[in-house]
Protein backbone atom coordinates (compact mmCIF):
# COMPACT_ATOMS: atom_id res chain seq x y z
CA UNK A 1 170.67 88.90 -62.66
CA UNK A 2 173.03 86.83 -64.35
CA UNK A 3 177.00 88.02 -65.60
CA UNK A 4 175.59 87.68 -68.96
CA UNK A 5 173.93 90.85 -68.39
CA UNK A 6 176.62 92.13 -65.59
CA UNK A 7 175.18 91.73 -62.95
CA UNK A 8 176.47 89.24 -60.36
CA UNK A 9 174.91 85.26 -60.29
CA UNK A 10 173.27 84.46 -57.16
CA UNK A 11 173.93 80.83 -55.85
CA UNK A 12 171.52 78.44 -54.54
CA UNK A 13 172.12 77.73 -51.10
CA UNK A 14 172.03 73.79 -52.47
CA UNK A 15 174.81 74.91 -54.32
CA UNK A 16 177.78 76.77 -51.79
CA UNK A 17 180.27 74.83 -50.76
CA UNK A 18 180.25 73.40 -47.82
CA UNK A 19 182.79 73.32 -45.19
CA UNK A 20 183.27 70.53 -43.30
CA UNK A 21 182.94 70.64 -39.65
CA UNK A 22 185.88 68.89 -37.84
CA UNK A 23 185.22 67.25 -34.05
CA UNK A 24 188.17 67.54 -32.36
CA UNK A 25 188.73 66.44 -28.84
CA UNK A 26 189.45 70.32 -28.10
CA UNK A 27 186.22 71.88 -30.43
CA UNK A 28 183.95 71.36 -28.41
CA UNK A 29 183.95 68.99 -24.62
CA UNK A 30 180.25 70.19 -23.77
CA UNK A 31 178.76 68.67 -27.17
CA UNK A 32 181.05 65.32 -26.78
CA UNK A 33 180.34 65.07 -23.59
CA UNK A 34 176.55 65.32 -24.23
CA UNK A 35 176.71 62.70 -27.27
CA UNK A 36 178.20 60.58 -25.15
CA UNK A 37 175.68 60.49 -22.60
CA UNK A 38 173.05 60.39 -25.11
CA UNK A 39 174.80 57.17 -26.63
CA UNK A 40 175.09 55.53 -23.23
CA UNK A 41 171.76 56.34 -22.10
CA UNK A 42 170.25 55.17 -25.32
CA UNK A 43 171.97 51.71 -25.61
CA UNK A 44 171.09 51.18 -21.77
CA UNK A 45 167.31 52.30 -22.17
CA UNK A 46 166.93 49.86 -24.75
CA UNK A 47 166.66 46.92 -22.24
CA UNK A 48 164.03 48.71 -20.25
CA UNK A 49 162.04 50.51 -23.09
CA UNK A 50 162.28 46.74 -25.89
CA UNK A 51 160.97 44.37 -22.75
CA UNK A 52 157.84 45.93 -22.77
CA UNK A 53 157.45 47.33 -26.36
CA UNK A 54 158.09 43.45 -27.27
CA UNK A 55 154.84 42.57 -25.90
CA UNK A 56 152.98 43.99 -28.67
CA UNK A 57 156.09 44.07 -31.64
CA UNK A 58 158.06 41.57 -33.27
CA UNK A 59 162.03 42.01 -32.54
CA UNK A 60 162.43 42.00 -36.13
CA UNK A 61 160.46 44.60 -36.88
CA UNK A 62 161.27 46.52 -33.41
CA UNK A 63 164.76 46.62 -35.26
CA UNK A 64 164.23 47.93 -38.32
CA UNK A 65 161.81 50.46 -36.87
CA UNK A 66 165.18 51.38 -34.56
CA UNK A 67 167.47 51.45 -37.17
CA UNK A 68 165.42 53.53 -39.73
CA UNK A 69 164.91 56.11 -36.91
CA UNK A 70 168.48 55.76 -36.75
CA UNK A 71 169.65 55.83 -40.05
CA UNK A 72 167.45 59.17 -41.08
CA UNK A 73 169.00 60.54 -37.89
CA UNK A 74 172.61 59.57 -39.11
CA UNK A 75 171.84 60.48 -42.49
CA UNK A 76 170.46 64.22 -41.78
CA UNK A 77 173.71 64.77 -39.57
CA UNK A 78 175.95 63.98 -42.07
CA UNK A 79 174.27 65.99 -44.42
CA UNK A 80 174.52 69.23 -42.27
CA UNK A 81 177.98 68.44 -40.91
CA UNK A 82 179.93 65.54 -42.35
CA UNK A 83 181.90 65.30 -45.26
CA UNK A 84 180.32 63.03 -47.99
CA UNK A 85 182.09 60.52 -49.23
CA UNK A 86 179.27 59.57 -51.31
CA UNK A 87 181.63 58.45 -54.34
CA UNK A 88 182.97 55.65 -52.06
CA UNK A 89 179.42 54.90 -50.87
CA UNK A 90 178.34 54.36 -54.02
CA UNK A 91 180.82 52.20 -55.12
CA UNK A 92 180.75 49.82 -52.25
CA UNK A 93 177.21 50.43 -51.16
CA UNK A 94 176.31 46.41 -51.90
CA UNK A 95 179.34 45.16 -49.44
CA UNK A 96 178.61 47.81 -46.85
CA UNK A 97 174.29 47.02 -47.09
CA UNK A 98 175.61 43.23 -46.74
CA UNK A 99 177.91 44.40 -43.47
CA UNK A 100 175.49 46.15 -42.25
CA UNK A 101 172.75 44.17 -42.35
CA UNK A 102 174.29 41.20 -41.31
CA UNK A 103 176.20 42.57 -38.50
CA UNK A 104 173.58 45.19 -36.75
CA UNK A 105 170.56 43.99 -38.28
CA UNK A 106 170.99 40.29 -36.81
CA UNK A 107 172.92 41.26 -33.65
CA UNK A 108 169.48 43.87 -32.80
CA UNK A 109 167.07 40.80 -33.78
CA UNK A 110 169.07 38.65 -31.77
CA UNK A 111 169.36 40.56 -28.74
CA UNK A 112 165.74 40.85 -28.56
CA UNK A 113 165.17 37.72 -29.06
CA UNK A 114 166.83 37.33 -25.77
CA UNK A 115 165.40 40.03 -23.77
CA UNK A 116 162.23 38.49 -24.71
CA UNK A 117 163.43 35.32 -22.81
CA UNK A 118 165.48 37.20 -19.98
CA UNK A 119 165.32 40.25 -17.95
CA UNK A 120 166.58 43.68 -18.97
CA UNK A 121 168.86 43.47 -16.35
CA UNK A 122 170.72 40.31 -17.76
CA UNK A 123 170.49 42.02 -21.27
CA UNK A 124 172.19 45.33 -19.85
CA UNK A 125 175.14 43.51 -17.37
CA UNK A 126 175.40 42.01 -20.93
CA UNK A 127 176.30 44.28 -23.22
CA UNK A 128 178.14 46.37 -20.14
CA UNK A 129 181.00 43.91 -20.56
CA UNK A 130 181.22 44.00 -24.51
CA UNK A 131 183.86 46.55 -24.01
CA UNK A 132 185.59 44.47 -21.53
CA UNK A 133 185.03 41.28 -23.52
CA UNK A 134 186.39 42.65 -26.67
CA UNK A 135 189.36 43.89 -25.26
CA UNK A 136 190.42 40.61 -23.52
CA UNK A 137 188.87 39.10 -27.10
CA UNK A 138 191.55 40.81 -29.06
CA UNK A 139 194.48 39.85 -26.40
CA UNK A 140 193.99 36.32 -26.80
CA UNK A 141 193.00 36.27 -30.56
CA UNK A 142 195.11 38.92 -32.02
CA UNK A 143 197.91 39.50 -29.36
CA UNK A 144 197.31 42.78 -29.02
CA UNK A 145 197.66 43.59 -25.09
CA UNK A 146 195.85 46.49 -24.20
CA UNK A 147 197.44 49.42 -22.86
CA UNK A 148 197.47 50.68 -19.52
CA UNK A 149 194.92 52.94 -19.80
CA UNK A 150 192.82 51.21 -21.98
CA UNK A 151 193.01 48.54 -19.17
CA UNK A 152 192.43 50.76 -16.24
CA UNK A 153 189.28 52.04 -18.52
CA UNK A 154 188.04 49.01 -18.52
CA UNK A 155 188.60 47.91 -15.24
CA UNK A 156 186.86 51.77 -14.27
CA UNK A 157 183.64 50.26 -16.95
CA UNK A 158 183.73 47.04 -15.15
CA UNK A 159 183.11 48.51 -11.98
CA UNK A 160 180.37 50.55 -13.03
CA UNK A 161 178.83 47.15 -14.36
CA UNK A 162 178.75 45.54 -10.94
C-alpha cells in the first residue's frame, strides 16, 4: 500500500541505503588474513598456471581474459561492500581507463611475454623482489628512507625469495 492511502510504502531492496562496511585492521584478522593469502597465492600461481596456458593463448588475450575475471570480481565486491564513489568515477573514468590500461594492461602483456621466453621460476624470484625493489627505488629517487620496519619487512620478504 502506499501513504496515499495510509498505509506504509514498502522499499525496494535496490533502494535502502546501504551502509558501508569498514575493514579495519581490528574487524576482522581471519578474513585479512585469508585475502592475503589468496592475493599471494594468486600472483605466485600465475607463473606456474600462464607457462602452460601460453601454449595454446596469446599473452594479450591471456590478460584481458585475467583482468575481466578480475574486474567483475572487483566490481561485484564493491557493489555488496564498498562505498561508491561512482560520481568521481564518472568524472575521471577516461584518465583512470588510460592508467589503467597502460599500467596493468601492458605490465600483464609484458610479463608474459617473458614467461613465454623464461621459466616460471625466473618470472616469480622476479616479481618477489618488486617490493624490495620499490622500496630501495623510492630511497634513491625520492629520498624517502624506509623505516625500520618497513626495512626489516623487506629484508623478512627477501628471505622468503631466496
Amino acid at each position: 500500500m502506499d501513504r496515499a492511502r495510509g498505509g506504509a510504502q514498502t522499499a525496494l531492496p535496490s533502494q535502502l541505503p546501504r551502509r558501508p562496511v569498514a575493514m579495519t585492521p581490528t574487524s576482522s584478522p581471519i578474513a585479512a588474513t585469508v585475502a592475503m593469502l589468496f592475493a599471494a597465492i594468486s600472483w605466485g600461481s600465475l607463473f606456474l598456471v600462464g607457462k602452460p596456458v601460453l601454449g595454446r593463448l596469446d599473452p594479450v588475450w591471456f590478460t584481458a581474459v585475467r583482468y575481466l575475471l578480475a574486474g567483475v570480481g572487483m566490481t561485484l565486491l564493491v557493489m555488496r561492500f564498498g562505498q561508491r564513489p561512482w560520481d568521481k568515477l564518472r568524472t575521471h573514468w577516461v584518465t583512470l581507463t588510460g592508467h589503467g590500461v597502460l599500467g596493468y594492461g601492458f605490465f600483464g602483456v609484458l610479463v608474459l611475454e617473458g614467461l613465454k621466453l623464461s621459466l616460471p621460476s625466473h618470472g616469480a624470484v622476479l616479481m618477489a623482489t618488486m617490493p624490495m625493489t620499490t622500496i630501495l627505488l623510492r630511497w634513491l629517487l625520492d629520498g624517502h628512507r624506509p623505516g625500520l620496519g618497513v626495512a626489516g619487512a623487506a629484508v623478512l620478504a627477501l628471505g622468503g625469495v631466496v
